[in-house]
N, C-alpha and C. Protein backbone atom coordinates (compact mmCIF):
# COMPACT_ATOMS: atom_id res chain seq x y z
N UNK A 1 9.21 -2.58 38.79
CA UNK A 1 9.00 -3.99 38.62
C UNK A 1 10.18 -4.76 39.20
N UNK A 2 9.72 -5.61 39.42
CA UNK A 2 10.60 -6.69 40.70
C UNK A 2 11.75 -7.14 39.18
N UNK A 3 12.54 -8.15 39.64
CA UNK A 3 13.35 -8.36 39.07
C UNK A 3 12.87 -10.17 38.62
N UNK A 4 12.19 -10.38 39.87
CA UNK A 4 11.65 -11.40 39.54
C UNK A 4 10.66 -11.29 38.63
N UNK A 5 9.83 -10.59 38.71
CA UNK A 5 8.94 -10.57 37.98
C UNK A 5 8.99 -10.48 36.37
N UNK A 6 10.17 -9.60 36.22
CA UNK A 6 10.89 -9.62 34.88
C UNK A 6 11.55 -11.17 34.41
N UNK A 7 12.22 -11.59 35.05
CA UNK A 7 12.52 -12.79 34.57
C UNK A 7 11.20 -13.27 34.74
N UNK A 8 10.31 -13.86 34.95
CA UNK A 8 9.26 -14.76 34.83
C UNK A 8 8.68 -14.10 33.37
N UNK A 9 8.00 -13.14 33.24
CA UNK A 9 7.69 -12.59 31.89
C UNK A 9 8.67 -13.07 30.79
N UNK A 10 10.03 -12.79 31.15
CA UNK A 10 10.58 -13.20 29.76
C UNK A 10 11.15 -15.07 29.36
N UNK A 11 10.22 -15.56 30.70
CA UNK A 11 10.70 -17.02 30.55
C UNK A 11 9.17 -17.30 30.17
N UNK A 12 8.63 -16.66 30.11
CA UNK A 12 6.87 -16.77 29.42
C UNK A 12 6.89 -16.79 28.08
N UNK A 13 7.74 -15.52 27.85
CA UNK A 13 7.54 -15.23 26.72
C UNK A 13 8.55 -15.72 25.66
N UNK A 14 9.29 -16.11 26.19
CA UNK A 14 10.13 -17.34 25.44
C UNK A 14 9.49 -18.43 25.63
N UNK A 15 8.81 -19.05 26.72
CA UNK A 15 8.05 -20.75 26.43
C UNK A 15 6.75 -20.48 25.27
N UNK A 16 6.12 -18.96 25.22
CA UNK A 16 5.15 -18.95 24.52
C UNK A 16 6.00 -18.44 22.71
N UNK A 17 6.63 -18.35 22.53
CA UNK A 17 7.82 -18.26 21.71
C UNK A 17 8.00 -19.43 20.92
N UNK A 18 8.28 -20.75 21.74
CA UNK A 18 8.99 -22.22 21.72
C UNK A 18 7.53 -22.72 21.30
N UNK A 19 6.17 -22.60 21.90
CA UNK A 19 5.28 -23.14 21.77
C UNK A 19 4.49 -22.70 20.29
N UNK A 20 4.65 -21.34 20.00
CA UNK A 20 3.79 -20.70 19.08
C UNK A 20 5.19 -21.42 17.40
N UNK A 21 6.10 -21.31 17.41
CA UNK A 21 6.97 -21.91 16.47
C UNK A 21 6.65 -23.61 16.16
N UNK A 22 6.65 -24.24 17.29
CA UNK A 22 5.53 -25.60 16.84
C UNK A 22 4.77 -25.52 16.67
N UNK A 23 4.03 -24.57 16.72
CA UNK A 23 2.34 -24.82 16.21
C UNK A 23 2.42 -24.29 14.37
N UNK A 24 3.09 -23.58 14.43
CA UNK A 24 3.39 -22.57 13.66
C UNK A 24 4.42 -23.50 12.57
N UNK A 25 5.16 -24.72 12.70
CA UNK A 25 5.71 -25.34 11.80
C UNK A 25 4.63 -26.69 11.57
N UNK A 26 4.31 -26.93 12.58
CA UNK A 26 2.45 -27.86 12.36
C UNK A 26 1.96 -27.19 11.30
N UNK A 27 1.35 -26.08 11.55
CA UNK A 27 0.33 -25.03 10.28
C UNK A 27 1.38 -25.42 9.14
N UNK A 28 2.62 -25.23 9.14
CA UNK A 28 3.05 -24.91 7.96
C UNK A 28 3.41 -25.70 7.00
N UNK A 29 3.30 -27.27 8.13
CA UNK A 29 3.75 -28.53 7.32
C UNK A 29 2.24 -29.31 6.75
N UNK A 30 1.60 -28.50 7.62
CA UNK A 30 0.01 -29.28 7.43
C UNK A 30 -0.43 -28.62 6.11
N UNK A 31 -0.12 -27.27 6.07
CA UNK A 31 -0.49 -26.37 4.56
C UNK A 31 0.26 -27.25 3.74
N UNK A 32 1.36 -27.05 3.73
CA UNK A 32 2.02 -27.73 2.30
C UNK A 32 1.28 -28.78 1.81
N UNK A 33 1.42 -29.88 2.87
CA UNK A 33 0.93 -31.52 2.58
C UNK A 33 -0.46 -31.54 1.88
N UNK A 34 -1.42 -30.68 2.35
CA UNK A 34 -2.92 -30.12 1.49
C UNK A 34 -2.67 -29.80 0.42
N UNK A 35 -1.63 -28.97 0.70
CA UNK A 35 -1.54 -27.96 -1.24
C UNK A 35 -1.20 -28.95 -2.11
N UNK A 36 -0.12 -29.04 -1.54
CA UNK A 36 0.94 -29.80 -2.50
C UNK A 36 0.56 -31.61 -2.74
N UNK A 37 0.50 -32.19 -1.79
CA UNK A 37 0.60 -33.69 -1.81
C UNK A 37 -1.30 -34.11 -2.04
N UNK A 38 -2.56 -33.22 -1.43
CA UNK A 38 -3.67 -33.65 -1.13
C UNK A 38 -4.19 -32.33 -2.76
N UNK A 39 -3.79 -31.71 -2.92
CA UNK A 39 -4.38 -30.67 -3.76
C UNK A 39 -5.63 -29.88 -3.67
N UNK A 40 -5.56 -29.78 -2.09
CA UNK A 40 -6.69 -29.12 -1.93
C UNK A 40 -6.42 -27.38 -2.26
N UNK A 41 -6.89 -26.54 -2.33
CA UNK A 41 -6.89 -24.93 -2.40
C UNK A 41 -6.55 -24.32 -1.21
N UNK A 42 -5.32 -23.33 -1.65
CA UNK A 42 -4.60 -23.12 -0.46
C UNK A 42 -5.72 -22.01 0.69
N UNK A 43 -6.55 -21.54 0.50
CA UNK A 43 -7.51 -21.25 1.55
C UNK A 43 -8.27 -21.87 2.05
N UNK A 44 -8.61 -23.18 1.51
CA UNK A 44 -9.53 -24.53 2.42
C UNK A 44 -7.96 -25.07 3.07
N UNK A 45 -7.17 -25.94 2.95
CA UNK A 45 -5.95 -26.12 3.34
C UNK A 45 -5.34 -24.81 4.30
N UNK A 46 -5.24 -23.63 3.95
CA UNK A 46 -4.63 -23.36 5.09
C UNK A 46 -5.71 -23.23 6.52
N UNK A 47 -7.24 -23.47 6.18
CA UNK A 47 -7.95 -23.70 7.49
C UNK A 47 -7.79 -24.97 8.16
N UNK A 48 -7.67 -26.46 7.16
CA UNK A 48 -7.41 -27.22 8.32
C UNK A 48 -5.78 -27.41 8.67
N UNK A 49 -4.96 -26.30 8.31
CA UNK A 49 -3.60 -26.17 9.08
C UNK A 49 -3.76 -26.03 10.01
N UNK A 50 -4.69 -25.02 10.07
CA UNK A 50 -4.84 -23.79 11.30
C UNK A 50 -5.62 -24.54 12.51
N UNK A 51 -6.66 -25.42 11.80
CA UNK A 51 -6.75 -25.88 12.83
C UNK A 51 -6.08 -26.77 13.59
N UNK A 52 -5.62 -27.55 12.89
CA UNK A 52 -4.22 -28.85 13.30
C UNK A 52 -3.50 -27.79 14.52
N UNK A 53 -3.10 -26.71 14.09
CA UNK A 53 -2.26 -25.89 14.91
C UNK A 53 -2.44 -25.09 16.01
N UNK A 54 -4.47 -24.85 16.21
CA UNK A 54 -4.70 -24.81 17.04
C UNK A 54 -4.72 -25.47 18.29
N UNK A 55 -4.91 -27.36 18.11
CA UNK A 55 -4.86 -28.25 19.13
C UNK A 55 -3.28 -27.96 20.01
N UNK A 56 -2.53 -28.02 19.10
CA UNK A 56 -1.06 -27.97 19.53
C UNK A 56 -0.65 -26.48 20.25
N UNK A 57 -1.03 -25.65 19.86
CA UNK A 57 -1.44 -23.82 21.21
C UNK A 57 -1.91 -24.22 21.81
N UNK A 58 -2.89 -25.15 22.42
CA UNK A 58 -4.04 -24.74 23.12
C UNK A 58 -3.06 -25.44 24.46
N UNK A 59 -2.55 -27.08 24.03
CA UNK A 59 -2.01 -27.43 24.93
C UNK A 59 -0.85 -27.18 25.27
N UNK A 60 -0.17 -26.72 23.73
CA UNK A 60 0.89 -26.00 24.68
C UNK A 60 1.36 -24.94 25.77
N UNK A 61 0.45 -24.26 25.38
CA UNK A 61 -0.10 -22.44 26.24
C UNK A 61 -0.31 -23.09 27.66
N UNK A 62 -2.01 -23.84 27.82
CA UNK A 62 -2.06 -24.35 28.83
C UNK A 62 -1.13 -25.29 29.89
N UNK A 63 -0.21 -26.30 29.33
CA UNK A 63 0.35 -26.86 30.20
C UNK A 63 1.62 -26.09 30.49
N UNK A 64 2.29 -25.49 29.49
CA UNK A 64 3.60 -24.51 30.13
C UNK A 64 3.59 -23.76 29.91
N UNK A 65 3.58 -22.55 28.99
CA UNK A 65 3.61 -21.26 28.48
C UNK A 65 2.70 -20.32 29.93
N UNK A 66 2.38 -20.60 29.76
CA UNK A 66 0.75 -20.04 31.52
C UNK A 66 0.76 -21.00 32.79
N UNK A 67 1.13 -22.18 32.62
CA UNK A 67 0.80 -22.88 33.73
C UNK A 67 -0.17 -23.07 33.94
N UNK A 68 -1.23 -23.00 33.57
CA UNK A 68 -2.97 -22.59 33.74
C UNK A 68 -3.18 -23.92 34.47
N UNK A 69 -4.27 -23.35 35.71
CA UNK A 69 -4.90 -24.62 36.69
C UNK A 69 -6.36 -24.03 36.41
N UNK A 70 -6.45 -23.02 35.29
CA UNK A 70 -8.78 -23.23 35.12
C UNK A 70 -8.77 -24.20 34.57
N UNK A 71 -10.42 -24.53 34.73
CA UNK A 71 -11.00 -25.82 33.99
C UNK A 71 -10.90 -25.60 32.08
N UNK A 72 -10.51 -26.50 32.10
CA UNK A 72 -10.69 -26.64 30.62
C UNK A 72 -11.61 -25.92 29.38
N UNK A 73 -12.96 -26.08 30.06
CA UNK A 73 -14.01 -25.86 29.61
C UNK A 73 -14.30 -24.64 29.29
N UNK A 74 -14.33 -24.10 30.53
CA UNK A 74 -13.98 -22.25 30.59
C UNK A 74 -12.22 -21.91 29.69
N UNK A 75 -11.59 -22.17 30.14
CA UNK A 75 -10.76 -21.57 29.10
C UNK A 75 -10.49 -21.76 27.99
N UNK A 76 -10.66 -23.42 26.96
CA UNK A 76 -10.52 -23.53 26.01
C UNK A 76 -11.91 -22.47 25.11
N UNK A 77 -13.16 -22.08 25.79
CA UNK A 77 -13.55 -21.69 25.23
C UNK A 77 -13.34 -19.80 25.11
N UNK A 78 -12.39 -19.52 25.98
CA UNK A 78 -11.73 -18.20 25.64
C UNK A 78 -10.70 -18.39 24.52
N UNK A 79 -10.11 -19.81 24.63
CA UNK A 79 -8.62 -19.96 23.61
C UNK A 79 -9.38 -20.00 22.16
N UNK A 80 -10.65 -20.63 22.02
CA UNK A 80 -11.22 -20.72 20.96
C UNK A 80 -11.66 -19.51 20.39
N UNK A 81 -12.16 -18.59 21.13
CA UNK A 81 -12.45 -17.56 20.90
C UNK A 81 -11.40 -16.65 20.37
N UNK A 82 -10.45 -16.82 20.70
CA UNK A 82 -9.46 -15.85 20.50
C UNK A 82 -8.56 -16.09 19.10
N UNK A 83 -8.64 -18.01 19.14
CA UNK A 83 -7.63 -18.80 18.34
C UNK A 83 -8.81 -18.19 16.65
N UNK A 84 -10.28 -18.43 16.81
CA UNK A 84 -11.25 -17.96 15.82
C UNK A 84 -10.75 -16.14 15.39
N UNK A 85 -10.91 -15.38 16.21
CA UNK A 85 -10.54 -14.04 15.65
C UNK A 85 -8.98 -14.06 14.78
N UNK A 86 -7.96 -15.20 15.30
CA UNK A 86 -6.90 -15.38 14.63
C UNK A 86 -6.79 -15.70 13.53
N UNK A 87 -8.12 -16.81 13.29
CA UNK A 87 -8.33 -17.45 12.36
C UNK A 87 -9.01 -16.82 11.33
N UNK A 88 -9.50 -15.93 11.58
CA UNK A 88 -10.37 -14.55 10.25
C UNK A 88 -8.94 -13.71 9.52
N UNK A 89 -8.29 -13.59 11.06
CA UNK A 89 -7.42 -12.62 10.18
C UNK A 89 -6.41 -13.47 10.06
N UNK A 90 -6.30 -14.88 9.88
CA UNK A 90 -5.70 -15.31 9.13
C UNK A 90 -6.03 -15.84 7.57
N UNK A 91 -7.09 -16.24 7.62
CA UNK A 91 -8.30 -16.34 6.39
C UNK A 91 -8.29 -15.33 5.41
N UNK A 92 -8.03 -13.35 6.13
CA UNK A 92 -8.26 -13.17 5.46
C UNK A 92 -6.75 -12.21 4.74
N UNK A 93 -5.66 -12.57 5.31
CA UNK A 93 -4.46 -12.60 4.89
C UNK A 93 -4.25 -13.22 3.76
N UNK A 94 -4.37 -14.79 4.22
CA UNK A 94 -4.45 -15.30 3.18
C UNK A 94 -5.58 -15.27 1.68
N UNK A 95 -6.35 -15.07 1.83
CA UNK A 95 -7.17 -14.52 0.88
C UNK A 95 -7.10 -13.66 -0.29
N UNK A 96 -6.35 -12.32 0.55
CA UNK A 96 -5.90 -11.02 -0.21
C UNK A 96 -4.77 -11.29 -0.92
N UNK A 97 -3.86 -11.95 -0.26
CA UNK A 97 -2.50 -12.05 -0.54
C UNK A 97 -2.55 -13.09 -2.11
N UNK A 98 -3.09 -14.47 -1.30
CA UNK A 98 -3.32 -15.20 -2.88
C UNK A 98 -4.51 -14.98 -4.33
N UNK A 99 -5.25 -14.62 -3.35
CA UNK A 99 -6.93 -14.04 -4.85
C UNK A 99 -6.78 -13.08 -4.99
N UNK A 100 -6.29 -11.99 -3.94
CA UNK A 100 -6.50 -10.69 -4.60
C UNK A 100 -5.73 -10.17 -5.54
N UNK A 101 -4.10 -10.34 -4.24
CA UNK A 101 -2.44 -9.83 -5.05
C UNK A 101 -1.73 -10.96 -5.69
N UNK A 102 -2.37 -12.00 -5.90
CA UNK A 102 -1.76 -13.17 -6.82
C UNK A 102 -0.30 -13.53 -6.33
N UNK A 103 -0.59 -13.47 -5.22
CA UNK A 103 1.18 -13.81 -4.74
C UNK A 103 1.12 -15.50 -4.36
N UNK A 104 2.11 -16.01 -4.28
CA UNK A 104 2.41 -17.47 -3.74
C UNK A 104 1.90 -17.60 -2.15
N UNK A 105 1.35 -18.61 -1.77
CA UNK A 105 0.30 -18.66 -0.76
C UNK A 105 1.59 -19.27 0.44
N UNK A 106 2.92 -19.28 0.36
CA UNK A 106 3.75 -18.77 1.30
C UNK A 106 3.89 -17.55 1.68
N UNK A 107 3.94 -16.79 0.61
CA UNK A 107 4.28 -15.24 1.21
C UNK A 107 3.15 -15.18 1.97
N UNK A 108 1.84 -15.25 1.61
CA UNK A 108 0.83 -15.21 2.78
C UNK A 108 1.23 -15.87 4.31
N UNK A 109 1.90 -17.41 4.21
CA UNK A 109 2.00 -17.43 5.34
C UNK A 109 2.92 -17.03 6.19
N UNK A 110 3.85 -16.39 5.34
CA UNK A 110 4.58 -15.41 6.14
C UNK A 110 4.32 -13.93 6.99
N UNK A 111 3.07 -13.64 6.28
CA UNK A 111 2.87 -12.27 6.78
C UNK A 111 1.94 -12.71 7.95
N UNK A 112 1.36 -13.81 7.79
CA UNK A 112 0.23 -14.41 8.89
C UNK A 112 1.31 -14.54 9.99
N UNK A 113 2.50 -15.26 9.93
CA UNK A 113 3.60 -15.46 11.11
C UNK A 113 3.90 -14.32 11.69
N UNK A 114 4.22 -13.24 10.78
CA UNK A 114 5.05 -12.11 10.96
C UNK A 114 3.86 -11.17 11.92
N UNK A 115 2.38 -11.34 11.43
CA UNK A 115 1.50 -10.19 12.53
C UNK A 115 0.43 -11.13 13.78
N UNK A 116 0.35 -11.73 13.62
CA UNK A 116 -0.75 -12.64 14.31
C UNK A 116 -0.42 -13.02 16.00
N UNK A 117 0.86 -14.08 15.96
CA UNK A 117 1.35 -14.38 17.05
C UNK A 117 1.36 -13.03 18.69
N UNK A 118 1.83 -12.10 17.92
CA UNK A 118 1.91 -10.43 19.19
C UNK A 118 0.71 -10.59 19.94
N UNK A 119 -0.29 -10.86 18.69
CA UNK A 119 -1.88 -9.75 19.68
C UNK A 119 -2.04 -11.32 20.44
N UNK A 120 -2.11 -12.51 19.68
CA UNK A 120 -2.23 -13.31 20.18
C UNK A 120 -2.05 -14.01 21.65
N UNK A 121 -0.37 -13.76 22.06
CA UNK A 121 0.21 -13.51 23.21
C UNK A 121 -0.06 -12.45 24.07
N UNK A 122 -0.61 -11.12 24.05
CA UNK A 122 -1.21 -10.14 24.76
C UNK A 122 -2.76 -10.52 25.15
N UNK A 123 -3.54 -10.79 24.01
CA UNK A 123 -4.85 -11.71 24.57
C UNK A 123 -4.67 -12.82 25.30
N UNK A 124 -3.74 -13.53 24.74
CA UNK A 124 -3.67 -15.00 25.74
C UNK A 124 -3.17 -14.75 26.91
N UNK A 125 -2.39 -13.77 27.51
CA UNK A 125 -1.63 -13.35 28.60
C UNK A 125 -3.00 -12.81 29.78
N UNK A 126 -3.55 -11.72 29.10
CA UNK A 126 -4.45 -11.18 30.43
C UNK A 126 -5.75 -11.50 30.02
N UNK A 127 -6.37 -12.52 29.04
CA UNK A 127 -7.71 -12.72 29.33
C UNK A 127 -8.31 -14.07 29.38
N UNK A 128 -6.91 -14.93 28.52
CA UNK A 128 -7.35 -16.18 28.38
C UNK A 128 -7.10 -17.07 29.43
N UNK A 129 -5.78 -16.77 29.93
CA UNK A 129 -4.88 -17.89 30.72
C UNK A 129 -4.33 -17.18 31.78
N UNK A 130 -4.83 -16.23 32.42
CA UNK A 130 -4.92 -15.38 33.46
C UNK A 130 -4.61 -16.01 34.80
């Protein structure tokens, strides 16, 4: 592998890094404000985090993280696709973690931070934003 090519990957993967941490403090400020301030249930609340946090990936990925010049249309509906499989196994993180193991519906969103983002960036890399 070129040398260039290495630096470009890891300036990817640091902008997709920079991008997934805003989306990712979006989700996390949008959860609270539901739980806490709106009192909704932290598994209806952490879906419209998730989604709040999807708008903010989608454009962030697309305008710098990838550079992406496809049409919109076609790729947001791969990002959707992909951002939805995120969104199950984030659903169902959170789920287990707070109904099942009675834990505080942070620790859930920690483990959602801690596994999700990887596959996310490997799908978004060679199928979404190609």
């Amino acid at each position: 592998m070129s040398k260039d090519v290495n630096q470009h990957s890891l300036h990817q993967v640091a902008r997709f890094v920079t991008v997934g941490v805003i989306a990712t403090g979006v989700h996390g400020v949008a959860l609270y404000m539901l739980v806490e301030n709106i009192l909704l249930e932290p598994l209806v609340a952490n879906s419209f985090a998730f989604l709040s946090a999807v708008v903010v990936s989608y454009v962030g990925h697309y305008r710098w993280t990838y550079n992406a010049n496809s049409r919109h249309a076609h790729t947001f509906l791969k990002f959707f696709t992909l951002a939805s499989m995120g969104f199950a196994m984030n659903a169902l993180i959170m789920e287990v973690t707070v109904n099942t193991i009675g834990l505080h519906y942070l620790i859930g969103f920690l483990i959602i931070v801690l596994t999700i983002p990887a596959a996310t960036y490997i799908v978004g890399r060679y199928w979404v934003f190609q």
